[in-house]
Structure formats: structure tokens, C-alpha cells
PDB file of N, CA and C in Angstrom:
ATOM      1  N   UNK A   1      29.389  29.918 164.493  1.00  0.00           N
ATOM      2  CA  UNK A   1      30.268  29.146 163.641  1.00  0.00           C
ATOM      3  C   UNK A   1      31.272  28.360 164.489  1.00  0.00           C
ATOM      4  N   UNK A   2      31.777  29.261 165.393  1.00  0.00           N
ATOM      5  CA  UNK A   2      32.662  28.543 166.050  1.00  0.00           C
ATOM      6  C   UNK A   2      32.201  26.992 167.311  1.00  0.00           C
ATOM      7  N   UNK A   3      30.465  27.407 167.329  1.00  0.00           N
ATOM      8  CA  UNK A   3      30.147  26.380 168.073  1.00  0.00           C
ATOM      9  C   UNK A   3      30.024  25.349 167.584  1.00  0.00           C
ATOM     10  N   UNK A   4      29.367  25.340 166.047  1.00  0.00           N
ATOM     11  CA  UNK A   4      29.159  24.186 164.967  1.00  0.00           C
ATOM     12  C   UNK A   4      30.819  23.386 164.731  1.00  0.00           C
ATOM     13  N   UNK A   5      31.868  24.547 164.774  1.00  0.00           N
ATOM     14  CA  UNK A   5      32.967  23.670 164.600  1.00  0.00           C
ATOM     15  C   UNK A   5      33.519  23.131 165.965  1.00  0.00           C
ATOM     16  N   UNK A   6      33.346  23.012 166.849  1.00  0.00           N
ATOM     17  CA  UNK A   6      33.220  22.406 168.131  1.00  0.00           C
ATOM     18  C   UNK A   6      32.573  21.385 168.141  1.00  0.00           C
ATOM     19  N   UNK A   7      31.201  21.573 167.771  1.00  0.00           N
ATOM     20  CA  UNK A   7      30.065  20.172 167.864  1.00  0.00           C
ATOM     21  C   UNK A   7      31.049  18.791 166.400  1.00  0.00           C
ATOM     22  N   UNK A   8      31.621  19.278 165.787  1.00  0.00           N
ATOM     23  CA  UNK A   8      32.053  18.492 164.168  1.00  0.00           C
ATOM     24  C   UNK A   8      33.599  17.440 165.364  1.00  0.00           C
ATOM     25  N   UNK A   9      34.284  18.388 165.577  1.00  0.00           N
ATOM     26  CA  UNK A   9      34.984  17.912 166.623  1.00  0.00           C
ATOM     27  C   UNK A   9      35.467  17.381 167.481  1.00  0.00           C
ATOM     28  N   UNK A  10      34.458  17.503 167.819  1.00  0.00           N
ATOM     29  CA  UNK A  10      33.576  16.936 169.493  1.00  0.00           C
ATOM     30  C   UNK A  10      33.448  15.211 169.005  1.00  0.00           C
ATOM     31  N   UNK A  11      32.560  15.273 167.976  1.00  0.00           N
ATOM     32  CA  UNK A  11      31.860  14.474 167.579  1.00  0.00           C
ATOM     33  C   UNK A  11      32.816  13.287 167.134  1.00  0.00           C
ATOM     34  N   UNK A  12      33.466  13.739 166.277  1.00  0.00           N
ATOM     35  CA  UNK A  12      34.470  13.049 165.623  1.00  0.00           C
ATOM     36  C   UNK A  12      35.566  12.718 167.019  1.00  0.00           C
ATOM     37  N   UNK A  13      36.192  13.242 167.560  1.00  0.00           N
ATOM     38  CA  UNK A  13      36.798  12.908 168.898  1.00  0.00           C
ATOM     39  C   UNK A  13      36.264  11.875 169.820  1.00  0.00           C
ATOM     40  N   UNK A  14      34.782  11.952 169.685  1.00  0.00           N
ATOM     41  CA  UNK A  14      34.144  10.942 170.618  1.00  0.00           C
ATOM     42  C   UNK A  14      33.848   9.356 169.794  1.00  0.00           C
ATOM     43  N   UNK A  15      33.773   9.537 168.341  1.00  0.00           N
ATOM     44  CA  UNK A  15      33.843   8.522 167.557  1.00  0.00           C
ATOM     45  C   UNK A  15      35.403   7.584 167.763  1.00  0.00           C
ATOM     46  N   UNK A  16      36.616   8.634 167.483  1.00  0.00           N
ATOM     47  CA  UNK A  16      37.955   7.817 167.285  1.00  0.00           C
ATOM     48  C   UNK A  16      38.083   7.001 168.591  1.00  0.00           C
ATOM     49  N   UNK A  17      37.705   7.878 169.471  1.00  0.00           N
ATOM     50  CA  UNK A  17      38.414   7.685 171.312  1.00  0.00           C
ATOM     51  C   UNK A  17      37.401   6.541 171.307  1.00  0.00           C
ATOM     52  N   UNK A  18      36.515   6.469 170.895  1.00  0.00           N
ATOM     53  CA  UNK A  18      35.586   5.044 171.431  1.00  0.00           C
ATOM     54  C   UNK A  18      36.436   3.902 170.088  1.00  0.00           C
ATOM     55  N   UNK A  19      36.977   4.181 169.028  1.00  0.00           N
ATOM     56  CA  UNK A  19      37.302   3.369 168.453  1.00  0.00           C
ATOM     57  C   UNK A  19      38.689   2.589 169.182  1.00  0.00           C
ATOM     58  N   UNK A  20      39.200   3.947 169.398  1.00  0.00           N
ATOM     59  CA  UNK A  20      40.560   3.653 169.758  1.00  0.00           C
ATOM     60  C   UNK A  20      40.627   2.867 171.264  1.00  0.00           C
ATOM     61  N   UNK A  21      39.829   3.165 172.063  1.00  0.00           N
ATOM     62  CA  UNK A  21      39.827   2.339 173.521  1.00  0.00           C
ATOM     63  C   UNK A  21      38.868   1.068 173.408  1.00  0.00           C
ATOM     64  N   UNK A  22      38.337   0.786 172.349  1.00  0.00           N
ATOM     65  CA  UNK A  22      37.507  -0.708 172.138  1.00  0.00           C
ATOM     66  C   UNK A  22      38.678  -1.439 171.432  1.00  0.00           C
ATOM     67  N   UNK A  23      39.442  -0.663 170.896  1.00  0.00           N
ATOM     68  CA  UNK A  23      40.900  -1.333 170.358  1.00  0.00           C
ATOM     69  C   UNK A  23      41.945  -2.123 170.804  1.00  0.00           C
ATOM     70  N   UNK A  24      42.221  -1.088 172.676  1.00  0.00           N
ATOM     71  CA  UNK A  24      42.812  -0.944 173.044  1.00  0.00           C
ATOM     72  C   UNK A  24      42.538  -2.747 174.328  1.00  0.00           C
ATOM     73  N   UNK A  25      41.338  -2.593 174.648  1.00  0.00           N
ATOM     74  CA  UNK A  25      40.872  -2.978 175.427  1.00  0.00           C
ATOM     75  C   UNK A  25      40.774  -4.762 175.095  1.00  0.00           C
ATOM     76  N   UNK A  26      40.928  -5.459 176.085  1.00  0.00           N
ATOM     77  CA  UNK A  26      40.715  -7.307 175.582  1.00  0.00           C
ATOM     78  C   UNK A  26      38.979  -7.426 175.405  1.00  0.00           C
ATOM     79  N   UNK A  27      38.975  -8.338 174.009  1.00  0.00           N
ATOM     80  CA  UNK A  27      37.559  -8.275 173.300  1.00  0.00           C
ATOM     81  C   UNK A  27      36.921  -8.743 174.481  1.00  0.00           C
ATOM     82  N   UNK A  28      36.856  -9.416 175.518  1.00  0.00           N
ATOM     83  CA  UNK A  28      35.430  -9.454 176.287  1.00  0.00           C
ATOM     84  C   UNK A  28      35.191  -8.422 177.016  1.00  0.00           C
ATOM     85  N   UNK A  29      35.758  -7.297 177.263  1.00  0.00           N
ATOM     86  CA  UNK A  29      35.661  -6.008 177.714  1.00  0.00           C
ATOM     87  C   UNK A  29      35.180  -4.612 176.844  1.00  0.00           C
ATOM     88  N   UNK A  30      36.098  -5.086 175.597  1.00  0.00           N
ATOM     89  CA  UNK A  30      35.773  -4.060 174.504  1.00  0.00           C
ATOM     90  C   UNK A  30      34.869  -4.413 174.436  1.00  0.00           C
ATOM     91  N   UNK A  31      33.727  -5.504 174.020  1.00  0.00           N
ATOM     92  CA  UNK A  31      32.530  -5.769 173.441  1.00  0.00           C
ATOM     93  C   UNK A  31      31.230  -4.536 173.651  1.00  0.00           C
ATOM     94  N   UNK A  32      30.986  -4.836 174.802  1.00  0.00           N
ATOM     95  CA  UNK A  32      29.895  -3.910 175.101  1.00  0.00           C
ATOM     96  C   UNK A  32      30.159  -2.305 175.309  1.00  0.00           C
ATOM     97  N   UNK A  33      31.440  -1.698 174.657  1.00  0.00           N
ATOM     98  CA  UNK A  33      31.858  -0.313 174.530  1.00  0.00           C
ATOM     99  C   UNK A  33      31.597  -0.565 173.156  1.00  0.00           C
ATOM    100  N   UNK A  34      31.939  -1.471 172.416  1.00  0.00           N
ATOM    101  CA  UNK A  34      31.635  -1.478 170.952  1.00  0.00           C
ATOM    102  C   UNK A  34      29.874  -1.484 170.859  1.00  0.00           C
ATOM    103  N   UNK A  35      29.228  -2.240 171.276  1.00  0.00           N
ATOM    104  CA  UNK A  35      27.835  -2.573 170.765  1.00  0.00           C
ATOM    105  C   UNK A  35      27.362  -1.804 171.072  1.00  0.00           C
ATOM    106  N   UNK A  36      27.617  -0.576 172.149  1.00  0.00           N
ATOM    107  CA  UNK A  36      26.960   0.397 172.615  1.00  0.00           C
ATOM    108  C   UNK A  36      27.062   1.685 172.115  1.00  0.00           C
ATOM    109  N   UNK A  37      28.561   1.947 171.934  1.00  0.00           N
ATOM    110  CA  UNK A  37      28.869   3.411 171.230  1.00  0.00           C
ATOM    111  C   UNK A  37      28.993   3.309 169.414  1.00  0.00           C
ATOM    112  N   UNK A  38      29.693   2.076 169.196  1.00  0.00           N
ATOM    113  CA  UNK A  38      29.776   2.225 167.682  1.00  0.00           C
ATOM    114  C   UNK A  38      28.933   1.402 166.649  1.00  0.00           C
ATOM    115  N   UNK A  39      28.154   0.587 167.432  1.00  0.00           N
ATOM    116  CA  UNK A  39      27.584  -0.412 166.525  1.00  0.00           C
ATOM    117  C   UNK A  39      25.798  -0.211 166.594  1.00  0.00           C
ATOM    118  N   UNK A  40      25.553   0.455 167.377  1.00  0.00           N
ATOM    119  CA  UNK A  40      24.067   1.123 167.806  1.00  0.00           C
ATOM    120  C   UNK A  40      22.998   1.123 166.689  1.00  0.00           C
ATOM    121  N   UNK A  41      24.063   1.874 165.444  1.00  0.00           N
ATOM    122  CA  UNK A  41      23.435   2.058 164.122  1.00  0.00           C
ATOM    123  C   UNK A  41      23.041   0.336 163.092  1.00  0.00           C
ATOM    124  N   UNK A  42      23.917  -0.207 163.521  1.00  0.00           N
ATOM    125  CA  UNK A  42      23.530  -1.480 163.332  1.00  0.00           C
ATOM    126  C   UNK A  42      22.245  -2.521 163.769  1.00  0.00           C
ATOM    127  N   UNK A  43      22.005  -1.965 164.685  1.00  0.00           N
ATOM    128  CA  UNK A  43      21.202  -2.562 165.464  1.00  0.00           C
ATOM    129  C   UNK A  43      19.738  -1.855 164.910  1.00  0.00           C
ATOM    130  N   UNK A  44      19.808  -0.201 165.006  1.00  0.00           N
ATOM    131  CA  UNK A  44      18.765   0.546 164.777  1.00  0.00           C
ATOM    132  C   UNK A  44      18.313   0.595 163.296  1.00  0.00           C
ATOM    133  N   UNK A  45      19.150   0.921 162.593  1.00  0.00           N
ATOM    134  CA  UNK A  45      18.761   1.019 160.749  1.00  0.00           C
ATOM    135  C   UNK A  45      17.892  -0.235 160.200  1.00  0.00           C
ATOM    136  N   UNK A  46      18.274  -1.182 160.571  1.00  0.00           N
ATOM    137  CA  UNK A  46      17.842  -2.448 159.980  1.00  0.00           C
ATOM    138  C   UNK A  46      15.727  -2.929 159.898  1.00  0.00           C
ATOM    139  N   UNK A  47      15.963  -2.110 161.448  1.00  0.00           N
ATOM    140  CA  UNK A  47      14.559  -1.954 161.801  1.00  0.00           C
ATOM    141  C   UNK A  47      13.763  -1.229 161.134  1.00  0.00           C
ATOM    142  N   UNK A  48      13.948  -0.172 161.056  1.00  0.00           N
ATOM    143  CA  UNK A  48      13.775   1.237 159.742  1.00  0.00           C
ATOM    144  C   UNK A  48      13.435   0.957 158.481  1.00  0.00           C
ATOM    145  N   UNK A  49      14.105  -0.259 157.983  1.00  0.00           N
ATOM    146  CA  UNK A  49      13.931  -0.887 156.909  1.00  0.00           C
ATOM    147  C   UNK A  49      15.195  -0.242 155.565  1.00  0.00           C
ATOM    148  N   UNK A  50      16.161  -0.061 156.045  1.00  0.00           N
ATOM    149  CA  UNK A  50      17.199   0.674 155.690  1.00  0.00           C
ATOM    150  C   UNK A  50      18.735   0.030 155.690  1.00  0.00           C
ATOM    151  N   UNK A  51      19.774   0.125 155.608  1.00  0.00           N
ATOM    152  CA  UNK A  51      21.046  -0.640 155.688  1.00  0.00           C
ATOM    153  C   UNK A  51      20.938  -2.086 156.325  1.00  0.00           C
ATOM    154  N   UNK A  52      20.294  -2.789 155.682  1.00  0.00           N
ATOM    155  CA  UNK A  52      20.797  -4.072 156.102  1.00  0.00           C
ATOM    156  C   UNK A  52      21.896  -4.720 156.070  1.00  0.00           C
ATOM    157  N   UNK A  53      23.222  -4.542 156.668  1.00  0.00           N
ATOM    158  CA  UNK A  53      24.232  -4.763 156.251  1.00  0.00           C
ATOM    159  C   UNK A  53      24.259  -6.683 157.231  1.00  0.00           C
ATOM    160  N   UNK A  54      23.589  -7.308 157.528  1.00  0.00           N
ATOM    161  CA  UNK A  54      23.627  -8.129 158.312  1.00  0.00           C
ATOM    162  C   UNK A  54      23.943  -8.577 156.962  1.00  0.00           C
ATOM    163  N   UNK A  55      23.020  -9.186 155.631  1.00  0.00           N
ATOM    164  CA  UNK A  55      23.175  -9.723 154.369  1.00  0.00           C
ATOM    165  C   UNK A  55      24.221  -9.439 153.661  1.00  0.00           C
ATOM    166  N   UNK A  56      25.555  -8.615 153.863  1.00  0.00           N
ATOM    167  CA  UNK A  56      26.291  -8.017 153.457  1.00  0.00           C
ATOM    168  C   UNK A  56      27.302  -9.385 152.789  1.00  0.00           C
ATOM    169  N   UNK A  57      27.844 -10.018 151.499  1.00  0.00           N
ATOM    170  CA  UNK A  57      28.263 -10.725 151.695  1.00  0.00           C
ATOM    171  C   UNK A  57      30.002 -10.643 151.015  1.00  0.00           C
ATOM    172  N   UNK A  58      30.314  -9.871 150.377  1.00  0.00           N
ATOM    173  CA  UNK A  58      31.589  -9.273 149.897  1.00  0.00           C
ATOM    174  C   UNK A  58      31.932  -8.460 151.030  1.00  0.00           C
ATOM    175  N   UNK A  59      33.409  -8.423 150.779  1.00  0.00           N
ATOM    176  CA  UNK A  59      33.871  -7.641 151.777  1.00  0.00           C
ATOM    177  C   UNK A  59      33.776  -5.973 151.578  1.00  0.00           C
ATOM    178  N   UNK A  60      33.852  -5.823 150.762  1.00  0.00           N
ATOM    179  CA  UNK A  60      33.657  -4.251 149.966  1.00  0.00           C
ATOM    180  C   UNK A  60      32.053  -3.927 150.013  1.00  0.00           C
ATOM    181  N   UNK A  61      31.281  -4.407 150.387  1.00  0.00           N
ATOM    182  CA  UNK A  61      30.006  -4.216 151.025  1.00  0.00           C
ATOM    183  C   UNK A  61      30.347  -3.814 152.414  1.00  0.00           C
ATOM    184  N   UNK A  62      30.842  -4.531 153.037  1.00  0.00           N
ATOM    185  CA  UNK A  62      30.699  -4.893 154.706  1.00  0.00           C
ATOM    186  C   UNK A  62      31.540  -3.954 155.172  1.00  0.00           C
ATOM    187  N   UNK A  63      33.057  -3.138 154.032  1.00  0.00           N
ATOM    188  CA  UNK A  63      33.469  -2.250 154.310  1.00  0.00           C
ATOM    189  C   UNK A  63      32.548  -0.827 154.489  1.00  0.00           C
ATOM    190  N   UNK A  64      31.848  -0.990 153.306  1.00  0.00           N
ATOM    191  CA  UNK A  64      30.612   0.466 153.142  1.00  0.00           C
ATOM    192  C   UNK A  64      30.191   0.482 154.086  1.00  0.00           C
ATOM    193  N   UNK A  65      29.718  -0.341 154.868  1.00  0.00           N
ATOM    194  CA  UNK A  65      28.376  -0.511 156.150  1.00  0.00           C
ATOM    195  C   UNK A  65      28.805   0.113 157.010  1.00  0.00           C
ATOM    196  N   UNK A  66      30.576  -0.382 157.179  1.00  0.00           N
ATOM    197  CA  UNK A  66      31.329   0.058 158.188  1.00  0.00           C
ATOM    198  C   UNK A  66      30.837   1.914 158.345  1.00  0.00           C
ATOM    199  N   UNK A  67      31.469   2.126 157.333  1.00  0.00           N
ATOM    200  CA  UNK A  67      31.719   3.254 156.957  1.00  0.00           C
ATOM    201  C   UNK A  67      30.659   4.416 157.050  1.00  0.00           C
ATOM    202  N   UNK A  68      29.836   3.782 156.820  1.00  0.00           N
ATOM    203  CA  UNK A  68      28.158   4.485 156.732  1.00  0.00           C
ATOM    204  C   UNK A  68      28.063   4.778 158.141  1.00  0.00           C
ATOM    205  N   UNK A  69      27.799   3.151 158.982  1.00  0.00           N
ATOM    206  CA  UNK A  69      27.872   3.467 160.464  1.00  0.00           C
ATOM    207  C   UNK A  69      28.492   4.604 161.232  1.00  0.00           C
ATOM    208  N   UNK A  70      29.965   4.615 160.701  1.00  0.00           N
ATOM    209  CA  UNK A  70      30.775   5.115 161.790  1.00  0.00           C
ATOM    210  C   UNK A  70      30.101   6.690 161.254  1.00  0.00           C
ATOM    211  N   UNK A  71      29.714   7.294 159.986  1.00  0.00           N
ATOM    212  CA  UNK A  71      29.751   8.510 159.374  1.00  0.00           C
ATOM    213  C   UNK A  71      28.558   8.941 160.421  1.00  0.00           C
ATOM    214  N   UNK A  72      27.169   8.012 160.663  1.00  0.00           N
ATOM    215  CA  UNK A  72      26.321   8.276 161.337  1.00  0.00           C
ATOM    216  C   UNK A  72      26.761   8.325 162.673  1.00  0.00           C
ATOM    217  N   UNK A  73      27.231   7.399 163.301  1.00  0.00           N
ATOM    218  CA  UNK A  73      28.337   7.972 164.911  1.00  0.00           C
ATOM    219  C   UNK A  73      28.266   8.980 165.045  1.00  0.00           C
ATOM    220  N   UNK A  74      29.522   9.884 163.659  1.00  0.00           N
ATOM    221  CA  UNK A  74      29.949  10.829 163.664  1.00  0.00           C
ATOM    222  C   UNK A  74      29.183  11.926 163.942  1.00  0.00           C
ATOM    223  N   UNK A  75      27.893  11.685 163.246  1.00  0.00           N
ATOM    224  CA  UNK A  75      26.650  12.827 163.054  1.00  0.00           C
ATOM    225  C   UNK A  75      26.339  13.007 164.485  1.00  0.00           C
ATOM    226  N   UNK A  76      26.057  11.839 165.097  1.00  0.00           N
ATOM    227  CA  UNK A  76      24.980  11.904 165.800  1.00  0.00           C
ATOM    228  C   UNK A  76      25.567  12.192 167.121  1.00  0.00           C
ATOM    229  N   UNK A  77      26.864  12.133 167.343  1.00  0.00           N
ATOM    230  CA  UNK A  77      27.979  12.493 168.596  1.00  0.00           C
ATOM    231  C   UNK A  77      27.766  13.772 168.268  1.00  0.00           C
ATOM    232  N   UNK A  78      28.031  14.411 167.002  1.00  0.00           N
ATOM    233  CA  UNK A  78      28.216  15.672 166.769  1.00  0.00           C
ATOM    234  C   UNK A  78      26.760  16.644 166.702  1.00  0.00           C
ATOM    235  N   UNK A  79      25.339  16.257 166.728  1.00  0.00           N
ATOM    236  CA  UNK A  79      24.536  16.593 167.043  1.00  0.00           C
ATOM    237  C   UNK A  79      24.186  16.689 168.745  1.00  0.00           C
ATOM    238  N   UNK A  80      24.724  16.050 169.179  1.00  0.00           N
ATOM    239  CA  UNK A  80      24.713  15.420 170.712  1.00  0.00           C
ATOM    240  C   UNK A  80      25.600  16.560 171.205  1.00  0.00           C
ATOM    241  N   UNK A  81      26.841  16.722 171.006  1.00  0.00           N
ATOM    242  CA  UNK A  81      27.843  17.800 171.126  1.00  0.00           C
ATOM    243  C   UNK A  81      27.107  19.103 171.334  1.00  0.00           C
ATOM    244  N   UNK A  82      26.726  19.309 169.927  1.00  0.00           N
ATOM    245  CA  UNK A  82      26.053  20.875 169.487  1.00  0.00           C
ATOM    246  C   UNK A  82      24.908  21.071 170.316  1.00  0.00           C
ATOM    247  N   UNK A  83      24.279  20.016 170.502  1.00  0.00           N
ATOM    248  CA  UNK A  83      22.828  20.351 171.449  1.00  0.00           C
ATOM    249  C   UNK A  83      23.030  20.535 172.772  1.00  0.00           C
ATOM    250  N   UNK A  84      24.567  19.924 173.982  1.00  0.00           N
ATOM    251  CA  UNK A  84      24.576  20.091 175.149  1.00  0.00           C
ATOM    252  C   UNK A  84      25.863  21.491 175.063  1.00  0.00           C
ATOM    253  N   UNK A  85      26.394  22.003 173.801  1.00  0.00           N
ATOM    254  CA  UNK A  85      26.940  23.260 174.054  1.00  0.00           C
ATOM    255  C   UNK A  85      26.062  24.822 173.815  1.00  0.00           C
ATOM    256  N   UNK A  86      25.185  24.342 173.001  1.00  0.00           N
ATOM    257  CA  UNK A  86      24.280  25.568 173.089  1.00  0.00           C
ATOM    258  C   UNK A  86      23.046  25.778 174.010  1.00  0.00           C
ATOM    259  N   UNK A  87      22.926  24.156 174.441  1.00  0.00           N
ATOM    260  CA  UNK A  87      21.968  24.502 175.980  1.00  0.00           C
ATOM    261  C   UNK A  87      22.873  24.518 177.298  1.00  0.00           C
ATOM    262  N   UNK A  88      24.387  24.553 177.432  1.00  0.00           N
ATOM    263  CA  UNK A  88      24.783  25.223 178.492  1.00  0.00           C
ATOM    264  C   UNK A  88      25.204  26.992 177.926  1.00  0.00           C
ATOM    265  N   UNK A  89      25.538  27.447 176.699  1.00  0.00           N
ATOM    266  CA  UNK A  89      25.642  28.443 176.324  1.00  0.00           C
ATOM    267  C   UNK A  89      24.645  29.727 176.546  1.00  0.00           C
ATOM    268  N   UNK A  90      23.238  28.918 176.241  1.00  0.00           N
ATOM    269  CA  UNK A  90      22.096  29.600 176.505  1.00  0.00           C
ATOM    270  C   UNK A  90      22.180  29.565 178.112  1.00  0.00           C
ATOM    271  N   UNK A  91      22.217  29.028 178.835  1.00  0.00           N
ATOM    272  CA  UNK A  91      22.082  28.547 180.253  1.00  0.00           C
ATOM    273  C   UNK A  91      22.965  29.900 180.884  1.00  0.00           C
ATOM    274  N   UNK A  92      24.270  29.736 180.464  1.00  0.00           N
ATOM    275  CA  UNK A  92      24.730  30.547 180.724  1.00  0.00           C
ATOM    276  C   UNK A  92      24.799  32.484 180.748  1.00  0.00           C
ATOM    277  N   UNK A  93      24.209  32.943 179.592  1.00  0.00           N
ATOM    278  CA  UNK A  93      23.773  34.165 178.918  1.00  0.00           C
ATOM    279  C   UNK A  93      22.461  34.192 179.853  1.00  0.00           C
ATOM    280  N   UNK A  94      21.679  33.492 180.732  1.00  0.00           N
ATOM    281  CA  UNK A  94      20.449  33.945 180.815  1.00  0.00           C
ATOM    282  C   UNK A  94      20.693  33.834 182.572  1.00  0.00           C
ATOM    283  N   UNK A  95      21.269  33.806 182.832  1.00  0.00           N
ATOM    284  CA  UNK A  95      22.129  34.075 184.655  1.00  0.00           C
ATOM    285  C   UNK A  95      22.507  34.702 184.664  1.00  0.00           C
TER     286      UNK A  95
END
């Protein structure tokens, strides 16, 4: 339990901190921290045949997309998290 709430954490920590330093940063620098860590899902879903938010044409659409994206970030940092703490956990117990 306590590792799952680590990986939720983790995850979410690695979402804000990439929000917050693409923020922070002058847009021709931020760019490719953005297209790489937060916008990935943008790039990938569309292909899938799934969130096309490119057609998005209200803003209250383009907010959802946002939102969807970043939720998947969230997941997928936090799957990423959980998978390199229980394969050094295991790693560890078996030395």
C-alpha cells in the first residue's frame, strides 16, 4: 500500500515539476520539455484513433483535452514510478 501511494505521488510530482519548470523556463527552451514530457499524449492518442483534440474548437473542449492529457501523464509517471520501485524493492530482498 504504501508503495502504490508512493508510485500516485511520484507521479503526480513528476507531472507538476515538469509543468512548473516548462513554466518557468523562456518558450524556446521550455518547448521541447513540453512536447516531450507533457504533450506526448497528444501526439500518441490521435493515432489510436482516440482524443482528437487537434479539431478541438471551443475552448471548453480544448480545456478537457488538457485535462485528459495531463490525467494520463499522471497515470503513466505513476505507473513508471511503481514499476522502477518494486523492481529495485525486489532487487533488493533478493541480495
Amino acid at each position: 500500500m504504501r508503495l502504490l501511494l508512493l508510485s500516485i505521488v511520484g507521479g503526480i510530482a513528476i507531472t507538476l515539476t515538469t509543468l512548473i519548470v516548462g513554466g518557468l523556463l523562456p518558450y524556446d527552451r521550455a518547448a521541447p520539455i513540453r512536447a516531450t514530457f507533457l504533450y506526448w499524449p497528444m501526439f500518441v492518442l490521435p493515432k489510436l484513433g482516440t482524443f482528437d483534440c487537434g479539431n478541438a474548437d471551443l475552448i471548453p473542449d480544448k480545456l478537457t483535452c488538457i485535462g485528459i492529457y495531463l490525467a494520463i501523464d499522471a497515470l503513466a509517471y505513476s505507473s513508471t514510478v511503481y514499476a522502477i520501485l518494486s523492481w529495485r524493492r525486489k532487487g533488493m530482498h533478493s541480495a
